[in-house]
C-alpha atoms as a PDB file:
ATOM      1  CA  UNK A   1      13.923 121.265 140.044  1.00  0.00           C
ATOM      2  CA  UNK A   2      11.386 124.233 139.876  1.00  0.00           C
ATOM      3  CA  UNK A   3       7.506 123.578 140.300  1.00  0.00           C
ATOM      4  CA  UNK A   4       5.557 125.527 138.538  1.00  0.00           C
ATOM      5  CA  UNK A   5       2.155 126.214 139.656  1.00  0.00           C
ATOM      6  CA  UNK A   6      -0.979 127.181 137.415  1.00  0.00           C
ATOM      7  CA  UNK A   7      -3.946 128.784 138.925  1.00  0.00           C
ATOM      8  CA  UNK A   8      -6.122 125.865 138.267  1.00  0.00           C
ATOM      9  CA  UNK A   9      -3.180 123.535 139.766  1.00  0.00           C
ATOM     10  CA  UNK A  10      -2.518 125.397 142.895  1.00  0.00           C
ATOM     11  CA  UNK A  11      -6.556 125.728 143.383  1.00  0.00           C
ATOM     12  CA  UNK A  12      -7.179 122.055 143.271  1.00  0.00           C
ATOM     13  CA  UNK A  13      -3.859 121.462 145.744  1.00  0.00           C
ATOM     14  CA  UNK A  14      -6.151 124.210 148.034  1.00  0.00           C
ATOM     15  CA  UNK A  15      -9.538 122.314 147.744  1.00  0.00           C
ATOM     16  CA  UNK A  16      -7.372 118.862 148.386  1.00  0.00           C
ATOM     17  CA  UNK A  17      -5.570 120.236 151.243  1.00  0.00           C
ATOM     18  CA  UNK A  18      -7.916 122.685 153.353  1.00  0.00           C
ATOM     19  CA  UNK A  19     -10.149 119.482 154.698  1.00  0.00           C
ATOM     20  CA  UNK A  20      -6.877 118.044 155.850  1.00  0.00           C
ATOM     21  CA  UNK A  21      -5.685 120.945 157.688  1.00  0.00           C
ATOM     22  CA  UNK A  22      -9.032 121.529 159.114  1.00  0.00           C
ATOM     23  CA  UNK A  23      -9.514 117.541 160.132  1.00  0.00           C
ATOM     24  CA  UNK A  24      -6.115 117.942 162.097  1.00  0.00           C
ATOM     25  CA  UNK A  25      -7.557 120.498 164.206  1.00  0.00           C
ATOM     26  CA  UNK A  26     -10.334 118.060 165.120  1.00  0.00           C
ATOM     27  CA  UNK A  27     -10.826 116.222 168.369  1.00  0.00           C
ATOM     28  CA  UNK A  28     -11.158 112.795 167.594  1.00  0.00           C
ATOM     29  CA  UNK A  29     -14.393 111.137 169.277  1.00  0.00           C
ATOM     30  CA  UNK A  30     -14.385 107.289 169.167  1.00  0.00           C
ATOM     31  CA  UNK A  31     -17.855 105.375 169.651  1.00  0.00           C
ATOM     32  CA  UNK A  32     -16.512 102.669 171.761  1.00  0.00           C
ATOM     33  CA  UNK A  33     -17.820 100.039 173.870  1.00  0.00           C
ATOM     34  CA  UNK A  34     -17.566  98.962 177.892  1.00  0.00           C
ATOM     35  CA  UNK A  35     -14.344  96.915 177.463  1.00  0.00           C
ATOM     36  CA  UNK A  36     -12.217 100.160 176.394  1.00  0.00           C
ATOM     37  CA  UNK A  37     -13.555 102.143 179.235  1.00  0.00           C
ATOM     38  CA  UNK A  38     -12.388  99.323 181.688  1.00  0.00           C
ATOM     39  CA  UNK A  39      -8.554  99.661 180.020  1.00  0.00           C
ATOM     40  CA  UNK A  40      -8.866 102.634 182.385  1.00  0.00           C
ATOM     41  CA  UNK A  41     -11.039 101.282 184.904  1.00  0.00           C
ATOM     42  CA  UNK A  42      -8.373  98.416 185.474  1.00  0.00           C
ATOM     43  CA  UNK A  43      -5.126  99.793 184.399  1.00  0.00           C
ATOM     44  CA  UNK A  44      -1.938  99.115 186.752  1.00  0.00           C
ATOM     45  CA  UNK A  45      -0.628 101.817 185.791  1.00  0.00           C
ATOM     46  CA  UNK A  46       0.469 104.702 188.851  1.00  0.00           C
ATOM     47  CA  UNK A  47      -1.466 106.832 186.792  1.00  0.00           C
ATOM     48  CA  UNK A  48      -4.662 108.761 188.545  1.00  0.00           C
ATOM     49  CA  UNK A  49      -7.478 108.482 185.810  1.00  0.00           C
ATOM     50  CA  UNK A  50     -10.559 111.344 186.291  1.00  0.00           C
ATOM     51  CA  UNK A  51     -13.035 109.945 184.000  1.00  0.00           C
ATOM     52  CA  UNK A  52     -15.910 112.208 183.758  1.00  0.00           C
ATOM     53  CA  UNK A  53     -19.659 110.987 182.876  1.00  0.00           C
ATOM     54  CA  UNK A  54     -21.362 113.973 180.889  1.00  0.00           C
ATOM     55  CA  UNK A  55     -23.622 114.664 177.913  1.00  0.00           C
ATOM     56  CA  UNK A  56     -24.243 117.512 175.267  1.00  0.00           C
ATOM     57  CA  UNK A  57     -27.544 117.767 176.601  1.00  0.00           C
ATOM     58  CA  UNK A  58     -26.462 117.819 180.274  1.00  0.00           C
ATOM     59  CA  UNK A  59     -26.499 121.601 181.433  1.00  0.00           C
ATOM     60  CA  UNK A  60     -24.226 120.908 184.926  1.00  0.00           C
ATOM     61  CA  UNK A  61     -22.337 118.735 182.326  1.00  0.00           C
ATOM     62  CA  UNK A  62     -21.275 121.239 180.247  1.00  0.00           C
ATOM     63  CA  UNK A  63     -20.808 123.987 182.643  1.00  0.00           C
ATOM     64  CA  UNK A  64     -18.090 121.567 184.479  1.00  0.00           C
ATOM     65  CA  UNK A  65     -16.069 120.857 181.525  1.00  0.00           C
ATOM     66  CA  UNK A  66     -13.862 123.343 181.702  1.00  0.00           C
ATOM     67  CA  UNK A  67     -12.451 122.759 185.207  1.00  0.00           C
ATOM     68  CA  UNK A  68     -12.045 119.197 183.822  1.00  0.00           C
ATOM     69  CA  UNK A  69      -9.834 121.006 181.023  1.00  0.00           C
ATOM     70  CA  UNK A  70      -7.979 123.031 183.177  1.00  0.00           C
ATOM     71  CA  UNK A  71      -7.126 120.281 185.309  1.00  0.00           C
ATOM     72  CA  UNK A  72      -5.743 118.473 182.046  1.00  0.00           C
ATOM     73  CA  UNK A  73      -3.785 121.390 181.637  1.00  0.00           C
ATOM     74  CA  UNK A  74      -2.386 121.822 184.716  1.00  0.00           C
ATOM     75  CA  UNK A  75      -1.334 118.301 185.188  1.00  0.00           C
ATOM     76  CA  UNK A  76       0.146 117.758 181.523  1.00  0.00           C
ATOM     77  CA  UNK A  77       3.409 115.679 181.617  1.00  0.00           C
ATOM     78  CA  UNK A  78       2.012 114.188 185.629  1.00  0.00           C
ATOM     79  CA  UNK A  79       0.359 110.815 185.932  1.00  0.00           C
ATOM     80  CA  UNK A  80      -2.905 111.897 185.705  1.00  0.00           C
ATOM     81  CA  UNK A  81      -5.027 111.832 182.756  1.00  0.00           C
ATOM     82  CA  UNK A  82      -8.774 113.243 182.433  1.00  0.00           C
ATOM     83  CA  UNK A  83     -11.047 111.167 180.335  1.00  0.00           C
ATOM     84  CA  UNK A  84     -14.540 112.766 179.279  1.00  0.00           C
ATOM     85  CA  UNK A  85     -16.784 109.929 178.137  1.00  0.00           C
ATOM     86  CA  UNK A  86     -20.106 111.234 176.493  1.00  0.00           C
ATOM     87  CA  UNK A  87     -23.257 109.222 177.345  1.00  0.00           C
ATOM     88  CA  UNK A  88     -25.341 111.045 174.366  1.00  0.00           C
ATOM     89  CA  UNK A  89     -26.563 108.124 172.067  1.00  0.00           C
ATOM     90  CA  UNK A  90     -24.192 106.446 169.970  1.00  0.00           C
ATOM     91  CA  UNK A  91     -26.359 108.100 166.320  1.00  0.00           C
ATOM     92  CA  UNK A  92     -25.689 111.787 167.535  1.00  0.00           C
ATOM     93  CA  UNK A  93     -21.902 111.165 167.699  1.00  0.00           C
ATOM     94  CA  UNK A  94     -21.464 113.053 164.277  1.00  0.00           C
ATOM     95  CA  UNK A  95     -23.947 115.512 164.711  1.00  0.00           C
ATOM     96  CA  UNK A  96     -23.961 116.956 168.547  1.00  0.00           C
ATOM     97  CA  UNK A  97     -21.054 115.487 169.738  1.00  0.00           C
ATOM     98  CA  UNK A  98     -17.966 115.774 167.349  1.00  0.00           C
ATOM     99  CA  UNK A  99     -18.975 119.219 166.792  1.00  0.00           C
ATOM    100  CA  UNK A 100     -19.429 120.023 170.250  1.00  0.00           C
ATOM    101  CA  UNK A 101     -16.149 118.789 171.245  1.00  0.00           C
ATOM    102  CA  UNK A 102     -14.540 120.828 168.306  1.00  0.00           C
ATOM    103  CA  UNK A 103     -16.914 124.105 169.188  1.00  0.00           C
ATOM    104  CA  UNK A 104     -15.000 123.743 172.627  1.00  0.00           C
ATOM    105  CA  UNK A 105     -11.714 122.434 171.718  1.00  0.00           C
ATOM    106  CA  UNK A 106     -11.668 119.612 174.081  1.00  0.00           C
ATOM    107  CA  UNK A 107      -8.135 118.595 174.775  1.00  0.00           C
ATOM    108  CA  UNK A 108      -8.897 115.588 177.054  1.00  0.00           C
ATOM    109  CA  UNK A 109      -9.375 112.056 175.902  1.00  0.00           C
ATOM    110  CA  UNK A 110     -12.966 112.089 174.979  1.00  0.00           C
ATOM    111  CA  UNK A 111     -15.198 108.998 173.557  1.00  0.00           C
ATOM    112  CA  UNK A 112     -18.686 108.291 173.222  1.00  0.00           C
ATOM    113  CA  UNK A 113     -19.891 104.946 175.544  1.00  0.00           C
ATOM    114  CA  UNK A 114     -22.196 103.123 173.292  1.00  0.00           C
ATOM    115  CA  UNK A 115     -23.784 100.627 175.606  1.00  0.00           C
ATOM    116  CA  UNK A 116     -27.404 101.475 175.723  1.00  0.00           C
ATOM    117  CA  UNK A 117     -28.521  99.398 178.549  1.00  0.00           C
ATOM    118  CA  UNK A 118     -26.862 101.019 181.635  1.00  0.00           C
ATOM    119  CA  UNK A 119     -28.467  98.242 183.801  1.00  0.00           C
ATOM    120  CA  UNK A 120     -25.842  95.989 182.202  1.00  0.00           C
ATOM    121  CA  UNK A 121     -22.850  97.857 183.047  1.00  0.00           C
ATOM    122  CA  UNK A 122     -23.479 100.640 185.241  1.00  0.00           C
ATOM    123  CA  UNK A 123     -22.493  98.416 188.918  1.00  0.00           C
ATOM    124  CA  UNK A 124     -19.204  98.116 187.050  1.00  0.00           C
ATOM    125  CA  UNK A 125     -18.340 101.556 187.391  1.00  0.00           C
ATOM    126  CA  UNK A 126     -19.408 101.984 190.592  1.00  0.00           C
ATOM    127  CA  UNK A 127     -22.486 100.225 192.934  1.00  0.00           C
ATOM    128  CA  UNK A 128     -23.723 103.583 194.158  1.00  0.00           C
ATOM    129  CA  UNK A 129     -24.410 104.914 191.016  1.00  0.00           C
ATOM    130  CA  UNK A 130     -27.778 106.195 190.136  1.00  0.00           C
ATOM    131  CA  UNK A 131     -26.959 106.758 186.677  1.00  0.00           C
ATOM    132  CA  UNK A 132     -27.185 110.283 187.029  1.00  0.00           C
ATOM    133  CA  UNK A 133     -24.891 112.593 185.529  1.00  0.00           C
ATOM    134  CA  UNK A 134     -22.317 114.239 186.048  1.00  0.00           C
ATOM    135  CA  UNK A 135     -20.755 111.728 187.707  1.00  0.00           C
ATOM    136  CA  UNK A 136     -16.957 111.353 187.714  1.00  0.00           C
ATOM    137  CA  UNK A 137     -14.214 108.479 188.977  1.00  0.00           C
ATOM    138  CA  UNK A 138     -10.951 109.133 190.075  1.00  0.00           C
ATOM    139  CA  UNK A 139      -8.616 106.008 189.886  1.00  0.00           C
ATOM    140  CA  UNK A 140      -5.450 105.045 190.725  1.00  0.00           C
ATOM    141  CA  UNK A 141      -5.228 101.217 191.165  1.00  0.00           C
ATOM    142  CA  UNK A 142      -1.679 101.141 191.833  1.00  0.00           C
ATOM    143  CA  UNK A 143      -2.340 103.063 195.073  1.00  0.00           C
ATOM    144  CA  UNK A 144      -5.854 101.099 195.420  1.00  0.00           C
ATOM    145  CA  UNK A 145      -7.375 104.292 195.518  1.00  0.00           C
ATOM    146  CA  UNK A 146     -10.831 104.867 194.386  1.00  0.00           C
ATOM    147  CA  UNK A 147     -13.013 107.728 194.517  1.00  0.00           C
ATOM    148  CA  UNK A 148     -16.852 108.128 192.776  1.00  0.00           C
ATOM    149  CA  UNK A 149     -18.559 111.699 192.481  1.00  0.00           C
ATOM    150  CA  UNK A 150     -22.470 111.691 191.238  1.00  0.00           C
ATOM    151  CA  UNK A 151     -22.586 115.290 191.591  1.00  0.00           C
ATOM    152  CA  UNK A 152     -21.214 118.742 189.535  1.00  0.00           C
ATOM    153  CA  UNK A 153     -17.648 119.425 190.290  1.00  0.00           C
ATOM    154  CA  UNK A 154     -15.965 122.862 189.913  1.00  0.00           C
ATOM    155  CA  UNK A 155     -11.615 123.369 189.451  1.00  0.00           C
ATOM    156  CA  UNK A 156     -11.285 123.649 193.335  1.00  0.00           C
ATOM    157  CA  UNK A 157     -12.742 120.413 194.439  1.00  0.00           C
ATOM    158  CA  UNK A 158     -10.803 118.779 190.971  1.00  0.00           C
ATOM    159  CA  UNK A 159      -7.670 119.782 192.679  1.00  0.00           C
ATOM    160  CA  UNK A 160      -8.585 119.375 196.369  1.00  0.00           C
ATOM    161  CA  UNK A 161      -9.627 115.588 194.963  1.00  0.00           C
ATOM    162  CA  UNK A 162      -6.114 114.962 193.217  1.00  0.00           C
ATOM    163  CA  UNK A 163      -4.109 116.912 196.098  1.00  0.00           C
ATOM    164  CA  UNK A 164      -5.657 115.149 199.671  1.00  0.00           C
ATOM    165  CA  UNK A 165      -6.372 111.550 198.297  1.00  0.00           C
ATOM    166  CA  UNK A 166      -4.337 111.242 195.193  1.00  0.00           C
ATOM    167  CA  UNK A 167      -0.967 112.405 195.746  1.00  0.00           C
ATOM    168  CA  UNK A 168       1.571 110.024 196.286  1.00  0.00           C
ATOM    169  CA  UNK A 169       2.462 110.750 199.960  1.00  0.00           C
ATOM    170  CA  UNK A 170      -1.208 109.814 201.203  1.00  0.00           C
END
């Protein structure tokens, strides 16, 4: 069977199409609450969980990022998994923080934690919090380890983290 296209056919297929292709190149950012984060916080899983505490607005934040990337990177296909959770309030998800995210091509897991009153949740993550950020949590509750971070981190102390008090041979 042949398929004949017409300019005006073949335009409207491009107009359909094009936001499609351009939406699969796009980082999807979920606005999610406390109880997802804690899938990570509590999994049993022997998998070593860096979840990172920035914002788009968070100038150490952002300069950090990348080793978090890298470290995604280098680890693909290992039991370890880097998950960026964005603190920026739950109305700029759309309009800072999706398009950050795609400006940067974030491969991590990333999500937006909309749970305004910190108070309520922040002991949860750790009791020594602040609330300042960066902060980040490594996690591995299979090997009840447990390590909390309020402070920039750059690629070498990512992977002098993960290799002296993650790996498997402690």
């Amino acid at each position: 069977m042949f398929f004949r296209c017409t300019l005006g056919l073949c335009l409207m297929l491009f107009t359909y199409l094009l936001p499609s292709a351009a939406t699969a190149q796009t980082q999807k950012v979920a606005k999610v609450k406390l109880p997802h984060l804690q899938k990570y916080l509590n999994s049993t899983s022997d998998t070593t969980y860096i979840i990172n505490f920035w914002a788009t607005w968070c100038k150490p934040c952002i300069e950090e990022l990348p080793s978090f990337e890298a470290v995604q990177k280098q680890y693909a296909g290992q039991p370890v998994q880097v998950v960026l959770v964005s603190m920026d309030f739950a109305k700029d998800l759309e309009k800072k923080v999706v398009p950050f995210v795609t400006r940067n091509k974030l491969q991590s897991t990333v999500f937006l934690l909309d749970e305004p009153d910190q108070n309520a949740w922040i002991d949860l993550i750790d009791p020594s919090w602040s609330g300042a950020i960066p902060a980040t949590l490594f996690v591995n509750n299979a090997r009840k380890q447990r390590l909390f971070l309020e402070k920039p981190l750059t690629l070498a102390q990512l992977q002098e983290h993960l290799t002296s008090k993650f790996s498997k041979n402690p």
